[in-house]
Protein backbone atom coordinates (compact mmCIF):
# COMPACT_ATOMS: atom_id res chain seq x y z
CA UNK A 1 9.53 59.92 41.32
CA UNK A 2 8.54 56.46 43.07
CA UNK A 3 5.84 54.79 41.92
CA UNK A 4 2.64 54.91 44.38
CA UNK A 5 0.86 51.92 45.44
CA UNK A 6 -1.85 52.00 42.91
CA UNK A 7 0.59 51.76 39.70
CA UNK A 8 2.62 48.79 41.83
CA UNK A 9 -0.81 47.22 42.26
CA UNK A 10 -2.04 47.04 38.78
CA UNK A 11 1.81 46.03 37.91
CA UNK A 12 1.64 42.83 39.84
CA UNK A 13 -1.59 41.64 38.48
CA UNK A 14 -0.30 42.35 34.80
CA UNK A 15 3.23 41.22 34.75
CA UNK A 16 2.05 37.61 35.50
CA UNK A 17 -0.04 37.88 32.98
CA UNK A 18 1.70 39.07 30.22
CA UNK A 19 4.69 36.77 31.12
CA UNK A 20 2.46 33.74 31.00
CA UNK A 21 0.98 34.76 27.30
CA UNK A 22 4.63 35.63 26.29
CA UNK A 23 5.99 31.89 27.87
CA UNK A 24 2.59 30.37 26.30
CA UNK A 25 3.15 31.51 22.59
CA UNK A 26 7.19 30.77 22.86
CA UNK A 27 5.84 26.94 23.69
CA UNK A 28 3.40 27.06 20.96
CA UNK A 29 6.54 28.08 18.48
CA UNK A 30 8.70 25.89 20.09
CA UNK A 31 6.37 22.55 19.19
CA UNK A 32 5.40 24.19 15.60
CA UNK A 33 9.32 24.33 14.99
CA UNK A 34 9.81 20.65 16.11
CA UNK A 35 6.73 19.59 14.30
CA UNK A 36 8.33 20.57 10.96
CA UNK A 37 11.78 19.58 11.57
CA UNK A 38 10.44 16.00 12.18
CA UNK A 39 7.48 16.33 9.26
CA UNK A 40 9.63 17.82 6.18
CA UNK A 41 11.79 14.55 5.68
CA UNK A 42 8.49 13.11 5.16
CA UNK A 43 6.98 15.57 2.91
CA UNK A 44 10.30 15.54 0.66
CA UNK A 45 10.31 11.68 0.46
CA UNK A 46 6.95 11.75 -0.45
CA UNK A 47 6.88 14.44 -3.76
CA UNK A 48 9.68 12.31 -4.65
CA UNK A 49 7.74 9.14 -4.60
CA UNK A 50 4.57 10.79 -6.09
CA UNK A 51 6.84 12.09 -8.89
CA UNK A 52 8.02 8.41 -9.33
CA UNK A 53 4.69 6.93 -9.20
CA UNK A 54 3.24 9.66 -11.96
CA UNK A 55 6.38 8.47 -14.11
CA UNK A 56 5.38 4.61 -13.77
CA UNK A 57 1.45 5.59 -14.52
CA UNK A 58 2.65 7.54 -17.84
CA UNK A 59 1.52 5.37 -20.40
CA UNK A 60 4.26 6.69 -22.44
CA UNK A 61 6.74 4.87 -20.19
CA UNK A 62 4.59 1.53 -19.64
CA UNK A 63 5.64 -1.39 -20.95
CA UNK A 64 4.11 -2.52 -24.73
CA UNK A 65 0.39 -3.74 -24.16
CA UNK A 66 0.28 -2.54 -20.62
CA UNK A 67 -2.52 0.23 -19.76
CA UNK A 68 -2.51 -0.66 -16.12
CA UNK A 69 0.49 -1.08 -13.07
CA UNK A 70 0.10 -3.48 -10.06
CA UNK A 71 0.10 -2.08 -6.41
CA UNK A 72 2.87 -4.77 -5.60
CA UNK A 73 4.97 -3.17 -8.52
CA UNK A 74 4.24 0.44 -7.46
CA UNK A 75 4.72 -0.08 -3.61
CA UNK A 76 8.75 -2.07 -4.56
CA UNK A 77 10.04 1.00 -7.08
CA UNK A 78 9.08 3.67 -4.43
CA UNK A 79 10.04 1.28 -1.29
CA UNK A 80 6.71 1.96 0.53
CA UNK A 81 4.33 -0.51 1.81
CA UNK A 82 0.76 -1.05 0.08
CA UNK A 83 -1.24 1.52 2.51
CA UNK A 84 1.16 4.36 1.79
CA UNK A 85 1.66 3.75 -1.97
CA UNK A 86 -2.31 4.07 -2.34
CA UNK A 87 -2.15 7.15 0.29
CA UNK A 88 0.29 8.36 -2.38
CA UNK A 89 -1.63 7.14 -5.40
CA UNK A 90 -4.49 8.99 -4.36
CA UNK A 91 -2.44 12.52 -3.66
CA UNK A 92 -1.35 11.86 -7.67
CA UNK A 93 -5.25 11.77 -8.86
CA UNK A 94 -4.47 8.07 -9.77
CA UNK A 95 -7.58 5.52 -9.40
CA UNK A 96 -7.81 1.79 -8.76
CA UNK A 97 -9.22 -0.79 -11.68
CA UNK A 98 -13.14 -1.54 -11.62
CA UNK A 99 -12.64 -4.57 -12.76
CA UNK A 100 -9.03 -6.43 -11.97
CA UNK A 101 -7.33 -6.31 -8.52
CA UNK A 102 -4.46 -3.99 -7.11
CA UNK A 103 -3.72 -2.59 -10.57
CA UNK A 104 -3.56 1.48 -11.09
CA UNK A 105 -3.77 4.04 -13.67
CA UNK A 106 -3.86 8.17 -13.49
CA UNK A 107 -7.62 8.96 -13.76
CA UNK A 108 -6.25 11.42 -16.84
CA UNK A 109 -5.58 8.34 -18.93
CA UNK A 110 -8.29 6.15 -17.47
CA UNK A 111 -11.62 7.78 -16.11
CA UNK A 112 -13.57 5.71 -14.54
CA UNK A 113 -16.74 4.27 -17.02
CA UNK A 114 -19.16 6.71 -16.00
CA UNK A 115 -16.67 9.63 -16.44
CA UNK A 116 -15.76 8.48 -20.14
CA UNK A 117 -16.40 11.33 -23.00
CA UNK A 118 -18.84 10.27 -25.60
C-alpha cells in the first residue's frame, strides 16, 4: 500500500523538523563534551591546590609562633598567581587578616572578631 498524498504531506513538514531538533541536541552534547574535556584538568589541579593550601593553613603544620600565612607564600607552594590563590582560598572557607596585609588563616581557626565565641 503507497502512501497517499496527505501522509507524504504531513511527512515533509515533520522530518525537517525532527531532524533539526535531533542535529540541535547532538551540537548541544557535542560542546557539553568539549566543555569538560577542556574544564576537568582545571578542576583536578585545583582540589589539589585547595588540599595543599588547607595543609599550609593547619596550624598544626605552621611554623612555631606563626598563626597566620602570607599570600606570596601561599600563591609559590601551589604555583598560582595571587588572584587564583585567593579564588582558591576562598573555595577552602579561609579568610584574609583584619588587621595585617596579604596574610591568611581558615576561618575555623580564626573567625573573624565579631564571629568570636564568648
Amino acid at each position: 500500500m503507497e502512501p497517499d498524498a496527505n501522509t507524504i504531506r504531513q511527512m515533509s513538514v515533520w522530518i525537517p523538523l525532527i531532524s533539526a531538533l535531533v542535529g540541535g541536541v547532538i551540537a548541544i552534547a557535542g560542546q557539553l563534551v568539549v566543555h569538560w574535556i577542556k574544564e576537568c584538568p582545571k578542576h583536578r589541579l585545583d582540589k589539589k591546590r585547595k588540599i595543599m593550601l588547607r595543609k599550609m593553613l593547619d596550624p598544626s603544620k605552621m611554623p612555631a609562633r606563626t598563626q597566620w600565612r602570607k599570600l606570596d607564600t601561599l600563591s609559590r607552594v601551589i604555583g598560582a598567581s595571587h588572584d587564583e590563590t585567593k579564588r582558591l582560598l576562598f573555595e577552602i572557607e579561609a579568610r584574609g587578616s583584619t588587621g595585617d596585609q596579604d596574610v591568611w588563616a581558615l576561618i575555623e581557626h580564626k573567625p573573624l572578631p565579631s564571629e568570636k565565641e564568648d
